[in-house]
C-alpha atoms as a PDB file:
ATOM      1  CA  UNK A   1     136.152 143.541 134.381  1.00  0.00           C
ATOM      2  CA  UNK A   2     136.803 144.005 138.146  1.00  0.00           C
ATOM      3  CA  UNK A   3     138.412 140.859 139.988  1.00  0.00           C
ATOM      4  CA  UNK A   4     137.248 141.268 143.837  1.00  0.00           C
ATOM      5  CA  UNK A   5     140.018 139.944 145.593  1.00  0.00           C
ATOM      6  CA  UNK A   6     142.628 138.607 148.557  1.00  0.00           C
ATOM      7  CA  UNK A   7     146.052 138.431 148.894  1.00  0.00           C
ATOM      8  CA  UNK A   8     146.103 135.321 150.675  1.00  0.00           C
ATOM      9  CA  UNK A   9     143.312 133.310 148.696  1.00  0.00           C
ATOM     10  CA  UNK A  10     144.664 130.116 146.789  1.00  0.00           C
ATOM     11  CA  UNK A  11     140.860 130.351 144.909  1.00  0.00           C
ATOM     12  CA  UNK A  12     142.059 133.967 143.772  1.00  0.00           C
ATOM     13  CA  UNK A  13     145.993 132.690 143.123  1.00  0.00           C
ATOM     14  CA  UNK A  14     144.520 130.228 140.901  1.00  0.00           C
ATOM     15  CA  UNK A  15     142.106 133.090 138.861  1.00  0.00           C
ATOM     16  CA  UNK A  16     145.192 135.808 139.115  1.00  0.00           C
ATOM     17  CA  UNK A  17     147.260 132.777 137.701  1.00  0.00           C
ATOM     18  CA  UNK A  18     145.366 132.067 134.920  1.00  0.00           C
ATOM     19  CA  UNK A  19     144.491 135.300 133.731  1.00  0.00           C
ATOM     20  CA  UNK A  20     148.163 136.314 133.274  1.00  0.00           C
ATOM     21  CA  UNK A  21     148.896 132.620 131.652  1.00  0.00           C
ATOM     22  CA  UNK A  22     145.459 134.009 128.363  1.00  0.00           C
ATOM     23  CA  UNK A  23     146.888 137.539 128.323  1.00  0.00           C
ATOM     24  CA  UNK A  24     143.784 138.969 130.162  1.00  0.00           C
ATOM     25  CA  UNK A  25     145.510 139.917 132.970  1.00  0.00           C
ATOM     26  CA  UNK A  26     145.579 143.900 131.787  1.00  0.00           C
ATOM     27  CA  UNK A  27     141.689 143.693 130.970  1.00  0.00           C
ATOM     28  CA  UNK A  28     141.065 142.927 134.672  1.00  0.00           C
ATOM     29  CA  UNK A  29     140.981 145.901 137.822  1.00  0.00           C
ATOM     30  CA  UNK A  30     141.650 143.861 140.741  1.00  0.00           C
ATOM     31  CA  UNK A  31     140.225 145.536 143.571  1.00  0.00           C
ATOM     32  CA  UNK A  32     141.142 144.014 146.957  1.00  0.00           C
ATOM     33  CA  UNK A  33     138.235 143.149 149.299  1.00  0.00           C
ATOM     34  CA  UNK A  34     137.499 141.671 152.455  1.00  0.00           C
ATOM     35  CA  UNK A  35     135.643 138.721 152.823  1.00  0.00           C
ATOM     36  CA  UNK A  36     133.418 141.162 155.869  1.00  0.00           C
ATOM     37  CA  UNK A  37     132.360 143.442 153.263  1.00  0.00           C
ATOM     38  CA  UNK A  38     128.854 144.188 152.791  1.00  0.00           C
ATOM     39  CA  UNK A  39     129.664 145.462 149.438  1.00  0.00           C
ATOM     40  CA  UNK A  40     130.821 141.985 148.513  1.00  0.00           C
ATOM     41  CA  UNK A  41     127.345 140.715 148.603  1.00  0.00           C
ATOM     42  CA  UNK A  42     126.902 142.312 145.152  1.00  0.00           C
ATOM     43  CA  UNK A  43     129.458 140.381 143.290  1.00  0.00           C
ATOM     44  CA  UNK A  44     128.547 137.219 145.374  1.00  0.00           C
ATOM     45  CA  UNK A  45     126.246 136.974 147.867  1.00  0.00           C
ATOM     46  CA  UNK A  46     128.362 133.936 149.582  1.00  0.00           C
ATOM     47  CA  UNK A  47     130.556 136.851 150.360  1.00  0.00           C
ATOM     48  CA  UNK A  48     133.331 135.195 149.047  1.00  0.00           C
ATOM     49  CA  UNK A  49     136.393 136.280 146.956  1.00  0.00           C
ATOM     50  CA  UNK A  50     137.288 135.726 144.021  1.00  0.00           C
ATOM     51  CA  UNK A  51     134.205 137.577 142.509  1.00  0.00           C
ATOM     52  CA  UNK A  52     134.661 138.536 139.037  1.00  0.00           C
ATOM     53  CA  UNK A  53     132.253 141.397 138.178  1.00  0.00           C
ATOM     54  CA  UNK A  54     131.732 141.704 134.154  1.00  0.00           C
ATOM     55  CA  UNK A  55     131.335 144.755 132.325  1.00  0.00           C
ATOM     56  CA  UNK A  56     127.652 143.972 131.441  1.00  0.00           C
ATOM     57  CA  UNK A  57     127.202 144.235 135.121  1.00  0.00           C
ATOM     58  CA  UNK A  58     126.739 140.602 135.994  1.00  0.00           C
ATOM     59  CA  UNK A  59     129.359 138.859 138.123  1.00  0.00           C
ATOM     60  CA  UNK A  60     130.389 135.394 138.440  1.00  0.00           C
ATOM     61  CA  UNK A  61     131.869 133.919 141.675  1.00  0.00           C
ATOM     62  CA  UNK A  62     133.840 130.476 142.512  1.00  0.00           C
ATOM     63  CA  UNK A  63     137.305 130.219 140.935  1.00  0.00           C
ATOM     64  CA  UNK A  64     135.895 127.540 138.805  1.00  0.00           C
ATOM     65  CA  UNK A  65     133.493 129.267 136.963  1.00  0.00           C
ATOM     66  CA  UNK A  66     135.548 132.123 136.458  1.00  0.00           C
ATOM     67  CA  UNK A  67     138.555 130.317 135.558  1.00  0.00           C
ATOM     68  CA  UNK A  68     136.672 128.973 132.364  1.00  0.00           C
ATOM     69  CA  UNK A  69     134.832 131.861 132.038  1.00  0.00           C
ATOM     70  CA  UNK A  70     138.473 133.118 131.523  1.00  0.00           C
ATOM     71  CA  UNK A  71     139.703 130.301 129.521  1.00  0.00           C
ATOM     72  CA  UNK A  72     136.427 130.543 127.240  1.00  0.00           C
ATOM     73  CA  UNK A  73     137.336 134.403 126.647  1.00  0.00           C
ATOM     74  CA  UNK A  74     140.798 133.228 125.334  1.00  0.00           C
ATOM     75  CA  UNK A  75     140.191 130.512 122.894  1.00  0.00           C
ATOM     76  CA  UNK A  76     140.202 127.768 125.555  1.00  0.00           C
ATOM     77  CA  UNK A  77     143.331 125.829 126.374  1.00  0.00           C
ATOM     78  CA  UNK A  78     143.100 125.018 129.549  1.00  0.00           C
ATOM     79  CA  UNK A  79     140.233 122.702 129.790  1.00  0.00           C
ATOM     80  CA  UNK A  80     140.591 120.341 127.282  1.00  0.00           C
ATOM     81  CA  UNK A  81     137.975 119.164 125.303  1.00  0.00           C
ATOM     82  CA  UNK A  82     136.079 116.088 126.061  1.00  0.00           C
ATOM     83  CA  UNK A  83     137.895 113.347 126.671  1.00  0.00           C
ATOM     84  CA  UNK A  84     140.135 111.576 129.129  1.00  0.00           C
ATOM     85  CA  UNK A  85     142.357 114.423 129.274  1.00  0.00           C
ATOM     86  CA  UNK A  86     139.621 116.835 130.017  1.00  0.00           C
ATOM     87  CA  UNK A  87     138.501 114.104 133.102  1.00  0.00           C
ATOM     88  CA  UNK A  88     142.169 113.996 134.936  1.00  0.00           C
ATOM     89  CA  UNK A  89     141.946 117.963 134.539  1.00  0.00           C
ATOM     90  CA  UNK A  90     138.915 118.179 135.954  1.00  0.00           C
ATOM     91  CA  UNK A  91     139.480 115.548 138.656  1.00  0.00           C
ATOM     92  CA  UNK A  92     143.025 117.312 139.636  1.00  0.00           C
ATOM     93  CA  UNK A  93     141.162 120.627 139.978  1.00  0.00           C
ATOM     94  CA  UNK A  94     138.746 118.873 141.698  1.00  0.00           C
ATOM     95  CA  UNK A  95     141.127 117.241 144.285  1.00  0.00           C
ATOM     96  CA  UNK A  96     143.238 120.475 144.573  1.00  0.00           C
ATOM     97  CA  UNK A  97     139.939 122.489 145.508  1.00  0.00           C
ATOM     98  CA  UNK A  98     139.304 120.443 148.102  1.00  0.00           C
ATOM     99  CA  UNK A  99     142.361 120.489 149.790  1.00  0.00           C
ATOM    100  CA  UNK A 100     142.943 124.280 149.248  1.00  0.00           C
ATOM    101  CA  UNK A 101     139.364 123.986 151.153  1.00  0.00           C
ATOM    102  CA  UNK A 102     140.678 122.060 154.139  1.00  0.00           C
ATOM    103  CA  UNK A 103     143.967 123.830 154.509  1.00  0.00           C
ATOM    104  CA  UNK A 104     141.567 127.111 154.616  1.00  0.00           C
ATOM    105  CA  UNK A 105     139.474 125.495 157.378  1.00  0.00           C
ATOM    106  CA  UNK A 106     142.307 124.498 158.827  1.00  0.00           C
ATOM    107  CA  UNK A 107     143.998 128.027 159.414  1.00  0.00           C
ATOM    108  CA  UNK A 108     140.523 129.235 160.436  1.00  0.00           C
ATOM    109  CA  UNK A 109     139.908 126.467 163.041  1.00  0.00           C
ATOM    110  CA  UNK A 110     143.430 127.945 164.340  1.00  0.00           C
ATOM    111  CA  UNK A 111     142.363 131.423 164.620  1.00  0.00           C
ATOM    112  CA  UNK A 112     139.724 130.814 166.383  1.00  0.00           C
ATOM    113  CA  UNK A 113     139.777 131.445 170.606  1.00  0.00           C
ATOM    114  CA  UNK A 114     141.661 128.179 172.074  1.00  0.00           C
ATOM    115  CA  UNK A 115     138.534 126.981 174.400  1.00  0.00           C
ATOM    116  CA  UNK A 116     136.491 126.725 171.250  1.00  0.00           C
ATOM    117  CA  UNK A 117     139.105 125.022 168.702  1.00  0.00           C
ATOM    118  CA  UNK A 118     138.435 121.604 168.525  1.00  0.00           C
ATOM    119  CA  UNK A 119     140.975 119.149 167.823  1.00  0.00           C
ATOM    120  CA  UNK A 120     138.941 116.378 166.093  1.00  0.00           C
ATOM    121  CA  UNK A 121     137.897 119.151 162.919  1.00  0.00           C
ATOM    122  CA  UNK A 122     141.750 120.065 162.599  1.00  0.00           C
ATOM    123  CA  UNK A 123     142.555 116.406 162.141  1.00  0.00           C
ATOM    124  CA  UNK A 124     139.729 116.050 159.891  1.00  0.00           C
ATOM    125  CA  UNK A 125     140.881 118.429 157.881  1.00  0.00           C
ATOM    126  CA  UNK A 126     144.460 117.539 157.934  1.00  0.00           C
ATOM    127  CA  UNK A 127     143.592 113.893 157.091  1.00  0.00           C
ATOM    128  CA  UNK A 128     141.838 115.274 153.632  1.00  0.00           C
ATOM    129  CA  UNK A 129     145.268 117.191 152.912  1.00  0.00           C
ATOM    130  CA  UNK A 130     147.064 114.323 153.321  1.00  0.00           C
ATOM    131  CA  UNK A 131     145.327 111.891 151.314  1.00  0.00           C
ATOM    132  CA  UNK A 132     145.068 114.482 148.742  1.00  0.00           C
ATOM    133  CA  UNK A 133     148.887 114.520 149.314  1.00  0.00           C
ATOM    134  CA  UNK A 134     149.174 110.620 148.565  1.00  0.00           C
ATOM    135  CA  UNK A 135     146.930 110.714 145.788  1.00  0.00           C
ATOM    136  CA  UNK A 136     148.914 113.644 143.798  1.00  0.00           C
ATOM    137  CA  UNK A 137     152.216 111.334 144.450  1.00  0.00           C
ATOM    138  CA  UNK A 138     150.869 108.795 142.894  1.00  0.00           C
ATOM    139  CA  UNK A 139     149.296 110.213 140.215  1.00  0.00           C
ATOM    140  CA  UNK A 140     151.567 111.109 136.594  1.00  0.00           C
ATOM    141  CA  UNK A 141     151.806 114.993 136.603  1.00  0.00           C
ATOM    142  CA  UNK A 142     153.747 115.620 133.769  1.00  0.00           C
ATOM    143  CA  UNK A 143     154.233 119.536 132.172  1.00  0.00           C
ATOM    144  CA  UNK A 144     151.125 120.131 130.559  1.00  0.00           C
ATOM    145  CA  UNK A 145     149.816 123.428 131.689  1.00  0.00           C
ATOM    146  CA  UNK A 146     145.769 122.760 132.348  1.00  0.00           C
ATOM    147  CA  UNK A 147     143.469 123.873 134.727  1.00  0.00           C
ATOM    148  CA  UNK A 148     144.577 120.450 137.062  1.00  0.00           C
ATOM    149  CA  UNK A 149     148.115 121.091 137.339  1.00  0.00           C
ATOM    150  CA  UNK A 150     147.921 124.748 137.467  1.00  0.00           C
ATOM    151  CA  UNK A 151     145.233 123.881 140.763  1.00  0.00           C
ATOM    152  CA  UNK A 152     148.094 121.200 142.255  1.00  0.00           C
ATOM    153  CA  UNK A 153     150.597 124.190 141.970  1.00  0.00           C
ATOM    154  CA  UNK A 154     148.743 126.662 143.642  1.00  0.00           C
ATOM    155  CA  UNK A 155     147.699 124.140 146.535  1.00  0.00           C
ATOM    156  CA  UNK A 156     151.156 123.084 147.298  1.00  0.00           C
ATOM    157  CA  UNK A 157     152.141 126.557 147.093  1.00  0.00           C
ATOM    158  CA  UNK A 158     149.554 127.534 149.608  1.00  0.00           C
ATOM    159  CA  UNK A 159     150.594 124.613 152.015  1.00  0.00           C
ATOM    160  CA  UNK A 160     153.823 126.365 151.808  1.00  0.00           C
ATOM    161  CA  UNK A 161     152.844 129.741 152.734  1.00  0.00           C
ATOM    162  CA  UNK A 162     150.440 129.034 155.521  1.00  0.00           C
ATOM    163  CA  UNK A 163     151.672 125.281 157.077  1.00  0.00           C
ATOM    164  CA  UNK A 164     155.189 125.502 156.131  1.00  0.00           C
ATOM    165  CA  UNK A 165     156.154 123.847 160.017  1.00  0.00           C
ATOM    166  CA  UNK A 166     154.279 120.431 158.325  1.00  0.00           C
ATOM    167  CA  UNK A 167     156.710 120.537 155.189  1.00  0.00           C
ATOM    168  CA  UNK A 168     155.035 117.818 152.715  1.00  0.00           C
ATOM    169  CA  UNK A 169     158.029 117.309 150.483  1.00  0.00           C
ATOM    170  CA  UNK A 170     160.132 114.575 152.728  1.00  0.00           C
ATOM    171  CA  UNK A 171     157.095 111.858 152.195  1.00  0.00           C
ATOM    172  CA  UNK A 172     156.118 113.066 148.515  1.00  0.00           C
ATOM    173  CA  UNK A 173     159.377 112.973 146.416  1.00  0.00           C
ATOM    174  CA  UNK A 174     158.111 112.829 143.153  1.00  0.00           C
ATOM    175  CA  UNK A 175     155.542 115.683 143.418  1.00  0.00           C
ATOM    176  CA  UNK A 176     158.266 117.824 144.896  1.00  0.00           C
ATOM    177  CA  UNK A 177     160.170 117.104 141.920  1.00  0.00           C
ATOM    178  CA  UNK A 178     157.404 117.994 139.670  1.00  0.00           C
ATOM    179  CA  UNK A 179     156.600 121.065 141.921  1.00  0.00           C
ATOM    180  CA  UNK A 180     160.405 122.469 141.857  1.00  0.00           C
ATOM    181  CA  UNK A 181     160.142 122.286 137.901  1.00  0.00           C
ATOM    182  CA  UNK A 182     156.476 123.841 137.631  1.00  0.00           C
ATOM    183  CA  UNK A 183     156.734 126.477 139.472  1.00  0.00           C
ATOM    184  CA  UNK A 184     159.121 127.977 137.496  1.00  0.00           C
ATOM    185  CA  UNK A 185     156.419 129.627 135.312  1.00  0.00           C
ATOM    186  CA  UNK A 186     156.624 133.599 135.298  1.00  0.00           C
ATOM    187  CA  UNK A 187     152.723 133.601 136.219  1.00  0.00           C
ATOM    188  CA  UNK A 188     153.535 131.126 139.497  1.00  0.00           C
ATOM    189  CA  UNK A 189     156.256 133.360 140.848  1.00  0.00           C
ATOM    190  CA  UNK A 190     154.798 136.688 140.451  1.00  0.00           C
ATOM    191  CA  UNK A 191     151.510 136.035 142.483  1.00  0.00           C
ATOM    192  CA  UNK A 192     153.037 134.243 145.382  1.00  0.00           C
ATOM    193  CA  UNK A 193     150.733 134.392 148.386  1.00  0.00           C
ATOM    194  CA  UNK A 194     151.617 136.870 151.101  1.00  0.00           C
ATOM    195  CA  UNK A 195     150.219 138.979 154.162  1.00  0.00           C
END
């Protein structure tokens, strides 16, 4: 298998993260890649990373499918089986992909030229970070390691690394708490986002 893939990408954090947590990790070539390359278009023709290309030569693409594409593969432990555990996974996944999405539009709104920023899609975005933010405290993470909480790690992580002037922590105590804790994993440390 050949993971297409960014340094900087929470959506490949959270496939990198979860291949090393089912021992797949060493089955997987990870071949870096550019969003702007035309090559990508094979893998996924969103020309979007992560793009996991299969050795039957089919490829699947969004970190969701390949994530339990991945989980499938390895006897499945990270999405639990139907039920209300399975739902607050899901919906925590579903909450962190949505902010990683903001946050993403968010440093792209920035690097845009100034004269065509505008400040009303920044504040947008921000405003879906924060609730997202506010919903997480409140919510009851506890240590289970599922596809949710790994997702709530990796956004908080990725908050870190690219809006670390807004720090979060101050106004969200107990997910801070839980975040110190979680991250501990050996999986969460060694894939770190960087430049």
């Amino acid at each position: 298998m050949k993971l297409r893939y960014s340094t900087t990408s929470p959506f490949v954090r959270k496939v990198h993260v979860l291949a090393i947590e089912t021992g797949q990790i060493d089955r997987i070539e990870l071949v870096k890649t550019v969003t702007a390359d035309p090559d990508l278009g094979r893998n996924n023709p969103l020309q979007k990373v992560p793009a996991l290309a299969l050795d039957d030569g089919t490829s699947l693409y969004d970190s969701r499918v390949i994530c339990e594409y991945l989980d499938a593969q390895a006897g499945g432990t990270f999405f639990p089986p139907s039920g209300p555990a399975r739902w607050t996974a899901l919906r925590r996944q579903a909450l962190a992909d949505g902010m990683m999405d903001a946050a993403v539009l968010r440093l792209m709104e920035s690097k845009r030229p100034e004269t065509l920023r505008s400040e009303e899609w920044d504040k947008r975005q921000k405003l879906k970070v924060a609730q997202g933010l506010a919903a997480l405290e409140a919510d009851h993470l506890g240590p289970q390691l599922d596809i949710g909480t790994l997702s709530v790690a990796i956004v908080l992580d990725y908050l870190d690394f690219r809006f670390k002037a807004e720090d979060w922590r101050p106004a969200h105590p107990k997910l801070a708490a839980w975040h110190k804790t979680f991250s501990e994993r050996a999986s969460l440390r060694k894939t770190l986002p960087h430049d």
